[in-house]
N, C-alpha and C. Protein backbone atom coordinates (compact mmCIF):
# COMPACT_ATOMS: atom_id res chain seq x y z
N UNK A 1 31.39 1.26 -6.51
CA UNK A 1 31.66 0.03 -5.81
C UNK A 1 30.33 -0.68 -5.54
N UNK A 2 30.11 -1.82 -6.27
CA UNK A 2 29.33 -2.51 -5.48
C UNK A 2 28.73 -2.79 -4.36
N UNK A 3 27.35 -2.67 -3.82
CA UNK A 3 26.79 -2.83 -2.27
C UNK A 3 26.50 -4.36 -2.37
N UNK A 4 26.48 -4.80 -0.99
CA UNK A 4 26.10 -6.27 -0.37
C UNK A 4 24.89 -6.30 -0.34
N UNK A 5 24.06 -7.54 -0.50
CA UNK A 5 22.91 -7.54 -0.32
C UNK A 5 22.54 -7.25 0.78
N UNK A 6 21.40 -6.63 1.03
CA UNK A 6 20.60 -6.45 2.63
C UNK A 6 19.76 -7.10 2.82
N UNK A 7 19.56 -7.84 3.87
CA UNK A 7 18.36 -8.40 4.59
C UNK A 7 17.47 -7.44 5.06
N UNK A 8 16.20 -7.76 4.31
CA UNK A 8 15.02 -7.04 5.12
C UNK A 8 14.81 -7.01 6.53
N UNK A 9 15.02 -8.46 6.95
CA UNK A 9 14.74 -8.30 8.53
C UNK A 9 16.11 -7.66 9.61
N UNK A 10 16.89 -6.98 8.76
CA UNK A 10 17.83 -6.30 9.44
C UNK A 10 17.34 -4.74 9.47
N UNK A 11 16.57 -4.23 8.84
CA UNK A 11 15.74 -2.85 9.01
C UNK A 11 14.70 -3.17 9.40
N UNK A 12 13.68 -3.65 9.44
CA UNK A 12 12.12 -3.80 8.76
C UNK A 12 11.64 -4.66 9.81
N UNK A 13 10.68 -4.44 10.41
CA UNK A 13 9.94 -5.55 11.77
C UNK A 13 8.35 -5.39 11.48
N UNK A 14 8.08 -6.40 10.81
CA UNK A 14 6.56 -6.78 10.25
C UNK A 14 5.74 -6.01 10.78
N UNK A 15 5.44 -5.92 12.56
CA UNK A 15 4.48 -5.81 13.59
C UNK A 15 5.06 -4.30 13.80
N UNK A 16 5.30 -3.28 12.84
CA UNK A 16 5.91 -1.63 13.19
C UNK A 16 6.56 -1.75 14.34
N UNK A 17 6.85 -2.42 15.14
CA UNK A 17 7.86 -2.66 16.29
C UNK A 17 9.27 -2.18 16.15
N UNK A 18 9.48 -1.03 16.33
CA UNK A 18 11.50 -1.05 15.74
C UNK A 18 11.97 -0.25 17.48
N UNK A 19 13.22 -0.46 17.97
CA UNK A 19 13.84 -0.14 18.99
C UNK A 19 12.64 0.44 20.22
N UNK A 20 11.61 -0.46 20.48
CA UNK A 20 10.58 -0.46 21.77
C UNK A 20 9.41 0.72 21.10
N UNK A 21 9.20 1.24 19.98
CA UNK A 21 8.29 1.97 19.44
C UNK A 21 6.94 1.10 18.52
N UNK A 22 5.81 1.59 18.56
CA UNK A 22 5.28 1.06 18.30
C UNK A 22 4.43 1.73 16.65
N UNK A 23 3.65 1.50 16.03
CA UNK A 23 3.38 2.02 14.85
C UNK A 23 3.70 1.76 13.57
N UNK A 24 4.11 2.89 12.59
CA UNK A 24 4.46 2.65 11.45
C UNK A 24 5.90 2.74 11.20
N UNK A 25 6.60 2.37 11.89
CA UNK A 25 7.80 2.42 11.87
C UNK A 25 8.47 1.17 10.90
N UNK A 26 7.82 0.16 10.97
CA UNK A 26 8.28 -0.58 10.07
C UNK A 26 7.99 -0.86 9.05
N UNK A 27 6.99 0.16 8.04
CA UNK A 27 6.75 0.15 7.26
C UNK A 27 7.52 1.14 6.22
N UNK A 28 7.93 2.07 6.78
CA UNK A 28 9.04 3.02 6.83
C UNK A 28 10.45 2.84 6.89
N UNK A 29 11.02 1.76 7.44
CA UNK A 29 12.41 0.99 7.36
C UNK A 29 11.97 -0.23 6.41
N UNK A 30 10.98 -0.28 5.18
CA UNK A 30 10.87 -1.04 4.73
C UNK A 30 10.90 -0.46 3.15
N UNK A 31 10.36 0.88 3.41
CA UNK A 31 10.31 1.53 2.01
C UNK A 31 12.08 2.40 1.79
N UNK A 32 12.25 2.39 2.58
CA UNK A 32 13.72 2.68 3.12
C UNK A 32 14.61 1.68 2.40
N UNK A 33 14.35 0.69 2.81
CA UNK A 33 15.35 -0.83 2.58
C UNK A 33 15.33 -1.00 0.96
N UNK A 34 14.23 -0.81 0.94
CA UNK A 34 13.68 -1.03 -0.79
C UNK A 34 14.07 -0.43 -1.83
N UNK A 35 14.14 0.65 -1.77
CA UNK A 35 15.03 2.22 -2.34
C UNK A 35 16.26 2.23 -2.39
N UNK A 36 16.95 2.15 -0.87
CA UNK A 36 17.95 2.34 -0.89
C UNK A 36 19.21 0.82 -1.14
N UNK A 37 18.24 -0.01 -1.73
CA UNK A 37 19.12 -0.82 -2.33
C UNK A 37 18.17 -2.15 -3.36
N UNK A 38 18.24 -1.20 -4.77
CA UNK A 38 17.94 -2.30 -5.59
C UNK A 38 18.62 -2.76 -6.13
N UNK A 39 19.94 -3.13 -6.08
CA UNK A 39 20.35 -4.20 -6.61
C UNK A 39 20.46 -5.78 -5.64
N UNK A 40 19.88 -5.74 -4.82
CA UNK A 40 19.95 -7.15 -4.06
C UNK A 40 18.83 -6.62 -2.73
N UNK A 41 17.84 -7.38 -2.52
CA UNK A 41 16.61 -7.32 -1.04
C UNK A 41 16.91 -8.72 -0.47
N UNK A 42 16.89 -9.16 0.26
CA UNK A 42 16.76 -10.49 0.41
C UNK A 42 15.91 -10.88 1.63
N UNK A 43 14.99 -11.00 1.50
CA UNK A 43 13.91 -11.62 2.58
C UNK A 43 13.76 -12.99 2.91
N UNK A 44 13.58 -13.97 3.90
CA UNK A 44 13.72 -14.93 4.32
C UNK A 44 13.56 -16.32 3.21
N UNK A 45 12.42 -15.70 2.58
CA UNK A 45 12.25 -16.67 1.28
C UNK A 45 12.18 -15.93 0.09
N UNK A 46 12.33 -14.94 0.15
CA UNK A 46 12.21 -13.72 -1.33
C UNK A 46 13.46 -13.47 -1.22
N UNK A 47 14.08 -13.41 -2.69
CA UNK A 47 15.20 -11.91 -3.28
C UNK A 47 14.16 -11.50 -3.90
N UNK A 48 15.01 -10.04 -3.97
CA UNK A 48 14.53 -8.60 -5.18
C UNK A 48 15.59 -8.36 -5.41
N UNK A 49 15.42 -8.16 -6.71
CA UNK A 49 16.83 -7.28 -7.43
C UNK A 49 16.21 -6.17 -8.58
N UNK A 50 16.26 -4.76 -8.69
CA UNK A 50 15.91 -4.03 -9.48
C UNK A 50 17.17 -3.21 -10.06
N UNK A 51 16.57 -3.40 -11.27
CA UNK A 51 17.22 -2.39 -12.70
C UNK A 51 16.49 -0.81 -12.79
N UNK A 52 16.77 -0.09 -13.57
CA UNK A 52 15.66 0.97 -13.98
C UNK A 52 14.13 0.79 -13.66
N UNK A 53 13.98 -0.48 -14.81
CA UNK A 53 12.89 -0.59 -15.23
C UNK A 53 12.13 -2.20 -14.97
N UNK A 54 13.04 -3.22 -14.15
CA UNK A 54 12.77 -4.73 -14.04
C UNK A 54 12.93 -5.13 -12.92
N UNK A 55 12.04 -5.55 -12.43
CA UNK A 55 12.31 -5.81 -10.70
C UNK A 55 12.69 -7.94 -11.07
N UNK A 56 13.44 -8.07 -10.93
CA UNK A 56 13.96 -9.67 -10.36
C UNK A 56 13.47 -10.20 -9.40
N UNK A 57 12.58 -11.43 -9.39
CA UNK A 57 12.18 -11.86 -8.26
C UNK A 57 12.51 -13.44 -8.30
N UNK A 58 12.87 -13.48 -7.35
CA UNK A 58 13.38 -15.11 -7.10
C UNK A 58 12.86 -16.12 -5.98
N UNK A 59 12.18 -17.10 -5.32
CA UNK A 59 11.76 -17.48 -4.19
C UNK A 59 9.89 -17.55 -4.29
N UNK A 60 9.93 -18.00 -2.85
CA UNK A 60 8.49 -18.09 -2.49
C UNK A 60 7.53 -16.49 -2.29
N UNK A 61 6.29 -16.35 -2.82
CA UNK A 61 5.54 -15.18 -2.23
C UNK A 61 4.45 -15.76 -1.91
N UNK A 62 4.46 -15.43 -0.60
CA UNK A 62 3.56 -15.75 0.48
C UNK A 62 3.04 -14.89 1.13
N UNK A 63 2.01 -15.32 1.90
CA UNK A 63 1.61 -14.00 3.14
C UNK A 63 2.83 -13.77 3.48
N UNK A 64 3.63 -14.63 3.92
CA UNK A 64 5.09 -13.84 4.74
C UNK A 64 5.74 -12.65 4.31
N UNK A 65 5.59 -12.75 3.05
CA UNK A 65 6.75 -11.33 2.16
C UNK A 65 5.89 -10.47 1.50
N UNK A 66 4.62 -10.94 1.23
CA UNK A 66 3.53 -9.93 0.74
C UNK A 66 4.12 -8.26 0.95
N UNK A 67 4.45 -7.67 1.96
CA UNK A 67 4.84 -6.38 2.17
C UNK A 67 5.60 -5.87 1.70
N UNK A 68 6.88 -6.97 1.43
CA UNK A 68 7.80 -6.69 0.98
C UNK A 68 8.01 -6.75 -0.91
N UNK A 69 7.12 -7.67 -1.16
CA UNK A 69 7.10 -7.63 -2.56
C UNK A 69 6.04 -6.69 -3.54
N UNK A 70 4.89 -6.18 -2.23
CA UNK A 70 4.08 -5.14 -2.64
C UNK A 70 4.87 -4.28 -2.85
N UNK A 71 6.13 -3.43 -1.79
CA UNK A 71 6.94 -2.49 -1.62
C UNK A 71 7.78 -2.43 -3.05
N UNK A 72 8.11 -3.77 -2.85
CA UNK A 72 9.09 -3.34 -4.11
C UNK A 72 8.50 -3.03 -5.80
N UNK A 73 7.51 -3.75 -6.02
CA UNK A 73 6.48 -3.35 -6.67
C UNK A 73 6.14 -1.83 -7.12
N UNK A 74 5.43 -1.28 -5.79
CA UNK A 74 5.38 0.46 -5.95
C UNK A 74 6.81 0.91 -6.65
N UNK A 75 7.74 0.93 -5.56
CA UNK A 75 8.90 1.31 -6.30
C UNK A 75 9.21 1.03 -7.80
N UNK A 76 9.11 0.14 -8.49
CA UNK A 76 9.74 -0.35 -9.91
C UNK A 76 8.24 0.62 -10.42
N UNK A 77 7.30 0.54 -10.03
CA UNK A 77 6.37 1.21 -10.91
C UNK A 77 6.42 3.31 -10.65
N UNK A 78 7.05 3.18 -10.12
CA UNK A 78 7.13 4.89 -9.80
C UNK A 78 8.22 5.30 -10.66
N UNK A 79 8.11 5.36 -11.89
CA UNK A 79 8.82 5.32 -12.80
C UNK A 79 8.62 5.67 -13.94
N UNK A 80 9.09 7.14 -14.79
CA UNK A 80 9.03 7.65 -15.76
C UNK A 80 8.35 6.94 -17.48
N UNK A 81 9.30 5.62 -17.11
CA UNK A 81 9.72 4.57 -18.19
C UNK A 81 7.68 4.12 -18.71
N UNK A 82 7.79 4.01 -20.49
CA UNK A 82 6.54 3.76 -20.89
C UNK A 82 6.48 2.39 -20.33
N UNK A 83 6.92 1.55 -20.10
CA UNK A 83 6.77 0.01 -19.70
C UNK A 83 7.93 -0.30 -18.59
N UNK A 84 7.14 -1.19 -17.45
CA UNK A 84 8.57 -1.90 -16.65
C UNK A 84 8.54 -3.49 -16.47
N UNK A 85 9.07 -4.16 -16.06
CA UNK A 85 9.34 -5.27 -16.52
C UNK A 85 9.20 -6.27 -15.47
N UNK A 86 8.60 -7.01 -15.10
CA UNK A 86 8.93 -8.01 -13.69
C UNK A 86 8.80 -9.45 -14.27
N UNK A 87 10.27 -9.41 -13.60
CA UNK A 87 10.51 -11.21 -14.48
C UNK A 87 10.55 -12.26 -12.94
N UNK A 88 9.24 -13.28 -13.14
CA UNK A 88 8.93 -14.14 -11.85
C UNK A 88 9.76 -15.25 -12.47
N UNK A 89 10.27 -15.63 -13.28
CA UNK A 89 11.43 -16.91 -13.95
C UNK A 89 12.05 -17.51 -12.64
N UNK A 90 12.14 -16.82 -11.63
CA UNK A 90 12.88 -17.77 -10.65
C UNK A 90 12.19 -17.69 -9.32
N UNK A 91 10.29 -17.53 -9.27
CA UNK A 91 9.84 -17.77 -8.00
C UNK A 91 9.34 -19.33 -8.64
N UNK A 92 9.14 -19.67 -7.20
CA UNK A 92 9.02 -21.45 -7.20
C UNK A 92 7.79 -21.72 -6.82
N UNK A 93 7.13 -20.85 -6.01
CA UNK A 93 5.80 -20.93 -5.26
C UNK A 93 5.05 -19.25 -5.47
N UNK A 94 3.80 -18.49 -5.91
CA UNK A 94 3.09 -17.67 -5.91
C UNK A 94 1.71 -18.12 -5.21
N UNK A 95 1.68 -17.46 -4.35
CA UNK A 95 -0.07 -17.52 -3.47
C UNK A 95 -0.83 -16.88 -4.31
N UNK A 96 -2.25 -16.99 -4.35
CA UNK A 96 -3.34 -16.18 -5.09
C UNK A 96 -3.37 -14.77 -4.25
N UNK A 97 -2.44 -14.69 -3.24
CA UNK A 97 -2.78 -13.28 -2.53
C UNK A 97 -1.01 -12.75 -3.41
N UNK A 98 -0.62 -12.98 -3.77
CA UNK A 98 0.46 -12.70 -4.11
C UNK A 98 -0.05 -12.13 -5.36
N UNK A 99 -1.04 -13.17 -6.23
CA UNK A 99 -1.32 -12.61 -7.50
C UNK A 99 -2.50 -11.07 -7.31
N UNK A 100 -3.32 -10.90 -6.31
CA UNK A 100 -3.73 -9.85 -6.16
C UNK A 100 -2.65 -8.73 -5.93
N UNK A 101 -2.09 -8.97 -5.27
CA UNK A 101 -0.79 -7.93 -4.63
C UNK A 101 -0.10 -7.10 -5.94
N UNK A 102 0.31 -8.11 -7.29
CA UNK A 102 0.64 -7.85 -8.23
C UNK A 102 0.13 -7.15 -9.27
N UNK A 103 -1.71 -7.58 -9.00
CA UNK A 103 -2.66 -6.40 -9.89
C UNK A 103 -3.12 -5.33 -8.95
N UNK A 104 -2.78 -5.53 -8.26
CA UNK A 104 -3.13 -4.44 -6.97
C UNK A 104 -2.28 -2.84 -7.15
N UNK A 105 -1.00 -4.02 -7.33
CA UNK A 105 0.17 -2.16 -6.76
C UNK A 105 0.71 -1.97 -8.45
N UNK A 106 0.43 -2.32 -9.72
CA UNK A 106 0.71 -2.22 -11.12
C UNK A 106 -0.93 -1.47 -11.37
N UNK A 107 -1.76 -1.66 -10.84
CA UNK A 107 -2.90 -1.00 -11.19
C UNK A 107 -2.99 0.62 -11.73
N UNK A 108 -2.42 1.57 -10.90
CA UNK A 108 -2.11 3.37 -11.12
C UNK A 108 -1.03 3.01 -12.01
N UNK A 109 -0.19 2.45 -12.43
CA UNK A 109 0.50 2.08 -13.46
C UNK A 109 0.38 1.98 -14.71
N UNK A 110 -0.57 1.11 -14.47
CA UNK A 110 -1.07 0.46 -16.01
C UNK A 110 -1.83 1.16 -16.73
N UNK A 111 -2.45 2.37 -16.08
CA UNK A 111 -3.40 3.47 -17.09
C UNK A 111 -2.20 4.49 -17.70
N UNK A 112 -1.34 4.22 -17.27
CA UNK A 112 -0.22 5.12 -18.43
C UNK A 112 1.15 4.27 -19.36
N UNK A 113 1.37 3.42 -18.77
CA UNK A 113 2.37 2.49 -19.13
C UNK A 113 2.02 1.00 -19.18
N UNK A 114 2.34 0.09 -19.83
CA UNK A 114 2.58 -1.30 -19.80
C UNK A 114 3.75 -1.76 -18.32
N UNK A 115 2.89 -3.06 -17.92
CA UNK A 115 3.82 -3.72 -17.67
C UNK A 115 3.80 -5.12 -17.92
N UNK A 116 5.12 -5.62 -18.07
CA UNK A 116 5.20 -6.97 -18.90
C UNK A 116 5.74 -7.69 -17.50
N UNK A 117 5.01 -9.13 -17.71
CA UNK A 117 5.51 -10.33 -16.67
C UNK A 117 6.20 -11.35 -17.38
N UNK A 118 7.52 -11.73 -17.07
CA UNK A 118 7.87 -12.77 -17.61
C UNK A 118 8.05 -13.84 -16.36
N UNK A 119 7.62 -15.37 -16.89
CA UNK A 119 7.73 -16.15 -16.23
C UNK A 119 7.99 -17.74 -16.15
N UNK A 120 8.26 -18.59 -15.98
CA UNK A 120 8.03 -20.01 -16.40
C UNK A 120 6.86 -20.35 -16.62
N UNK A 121 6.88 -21.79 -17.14
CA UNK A 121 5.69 -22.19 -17.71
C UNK A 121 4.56 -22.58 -16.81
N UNK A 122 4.81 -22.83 -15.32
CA UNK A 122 4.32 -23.01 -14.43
C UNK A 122 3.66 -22.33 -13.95
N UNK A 123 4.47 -21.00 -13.11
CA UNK A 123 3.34 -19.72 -13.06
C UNK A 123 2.52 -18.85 -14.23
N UNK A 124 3.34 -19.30 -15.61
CA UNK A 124 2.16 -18.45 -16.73
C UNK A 124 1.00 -19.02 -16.48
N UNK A 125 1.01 -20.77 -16.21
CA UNK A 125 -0.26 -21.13 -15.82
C UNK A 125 -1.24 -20.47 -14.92
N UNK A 126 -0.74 -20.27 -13.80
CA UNK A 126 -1.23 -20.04 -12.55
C UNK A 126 -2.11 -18.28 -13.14
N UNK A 127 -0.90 -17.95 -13.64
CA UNK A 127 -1.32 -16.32 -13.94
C UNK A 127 -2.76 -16.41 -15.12
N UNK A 128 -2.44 -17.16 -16.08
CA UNK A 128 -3.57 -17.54 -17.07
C UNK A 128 -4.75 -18.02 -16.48
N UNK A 129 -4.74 -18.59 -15.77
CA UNK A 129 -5.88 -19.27 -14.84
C UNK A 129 -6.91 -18.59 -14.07
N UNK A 130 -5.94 -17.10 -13.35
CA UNK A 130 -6.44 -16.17 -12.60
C UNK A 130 -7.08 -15.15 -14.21
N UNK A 131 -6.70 -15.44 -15.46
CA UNK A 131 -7.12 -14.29 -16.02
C UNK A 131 -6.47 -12.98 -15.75
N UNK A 132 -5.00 -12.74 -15.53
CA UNK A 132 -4.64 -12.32 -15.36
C UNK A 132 -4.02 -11.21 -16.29
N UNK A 133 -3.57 -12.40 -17.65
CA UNK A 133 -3.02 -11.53 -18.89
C UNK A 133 -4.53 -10.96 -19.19
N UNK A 134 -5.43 -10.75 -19.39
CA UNK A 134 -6.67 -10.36 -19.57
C UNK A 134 -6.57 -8.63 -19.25
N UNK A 135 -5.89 -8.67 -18.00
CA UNK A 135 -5.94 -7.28 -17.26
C UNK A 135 -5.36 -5.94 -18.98
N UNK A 136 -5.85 -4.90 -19.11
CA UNK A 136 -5.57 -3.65 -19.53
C UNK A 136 -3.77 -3.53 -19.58
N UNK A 137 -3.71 -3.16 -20.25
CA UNK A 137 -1.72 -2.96 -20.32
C UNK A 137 -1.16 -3.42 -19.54
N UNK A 138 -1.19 -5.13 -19.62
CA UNK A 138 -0.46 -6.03 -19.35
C UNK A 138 -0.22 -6.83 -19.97
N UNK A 139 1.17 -7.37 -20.03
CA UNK A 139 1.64 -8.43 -20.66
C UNK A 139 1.98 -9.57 -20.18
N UNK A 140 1.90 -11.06 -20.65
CA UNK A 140 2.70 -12.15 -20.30
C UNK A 140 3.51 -12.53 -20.75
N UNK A 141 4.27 -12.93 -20.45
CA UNK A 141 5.16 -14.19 -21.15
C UNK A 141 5.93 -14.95 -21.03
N UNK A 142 5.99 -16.42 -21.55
CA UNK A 142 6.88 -17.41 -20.85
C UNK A 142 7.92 -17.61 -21.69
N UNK A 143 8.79 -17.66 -21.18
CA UNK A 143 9.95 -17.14 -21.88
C UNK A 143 10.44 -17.13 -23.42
N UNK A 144 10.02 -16.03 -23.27
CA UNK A 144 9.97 -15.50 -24.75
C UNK A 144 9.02 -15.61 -26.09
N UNK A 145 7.85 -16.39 -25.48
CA UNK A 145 6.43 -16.70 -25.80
C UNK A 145 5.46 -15.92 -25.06
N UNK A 146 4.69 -15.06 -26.22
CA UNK A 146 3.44 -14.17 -24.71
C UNK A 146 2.32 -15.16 -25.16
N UNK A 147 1.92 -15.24 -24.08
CA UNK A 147 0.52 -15.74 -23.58
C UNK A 147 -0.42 -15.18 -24.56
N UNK A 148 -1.42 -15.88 -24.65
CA UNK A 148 -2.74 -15.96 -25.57
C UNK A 148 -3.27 -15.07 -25.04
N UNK A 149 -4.11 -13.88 -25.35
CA UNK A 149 -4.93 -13.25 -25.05
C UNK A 149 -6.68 -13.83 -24.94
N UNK A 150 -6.82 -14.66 -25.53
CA UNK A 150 -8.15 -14.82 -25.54
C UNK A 150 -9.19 -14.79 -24.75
């Protein structure tokens, strides 16, 4: 049977704050949230949706969801599979801290497996710009065109 999407901010409290405790508690109802449901995340301006091997991302990444899209990140990359897949085709806005976040948590990744980015023509820019396809077993591509290596 199909699950409903979950809202992050129905587990997960930015500031580790959960029922008057203070700490890492919400970093922990966050890796929680993440796991225990990839087929739909939905954060205030982020979805996630994960397959095996393809994390779906849809919306704005901002400082606001940074945690949450780092999180989901680790997860899709903790994964057997020689390559995994993250298709940005339906974010509208990426911060340059967003694009660190992305070579950040694919980094222990990428020395054993590929991972491929697919995206519009907009953020391939953004990603090309940062030198991004440049990175070691990584891929671009806008839909269905990879990016120039040069």
């Amino acid at each position: 049977m199909p699950r409903s999407p979950v809202s992050v901010l129905c587990v997960y409290d930015r500031n580790g704050e959960r029922d008057g405790a203070r700490g890492g508690a919400g970093l922990e109802h966050l890796d929680l949230a993440v796991a225990g449901h990839p087929d739909r995340l939905q954060e205030q301006r982020l979805a996630l949706r994960r397959t095996a091997d393809t994390l779906f991302v849809d919306g704005e990444i901002d400082m606001s969801n940074l945690d949450v899209f780092a999180t989901a990140l680790r997860a899709l990359t903790d994964t057997p599979s020689p390559a995994v897949r993250i298709d940005v085709e339906g974010v509208t806005f990426l911060a340059a801290a967003g694009v660190r976040t992305l070579i950040r948590d694919t980094a222990p990744y990428r020395h054993h497996g590929t991972v491929e980015i697919h995206a519009t023509p907009h953020i391939t820019r953004i990603l090309q710009l940062l030198d991004i396809h440049r990175l070691p077993q990584l891929q671009l591509s806008c839909r269905g065109v990879r990016a120039d290596r040069r």
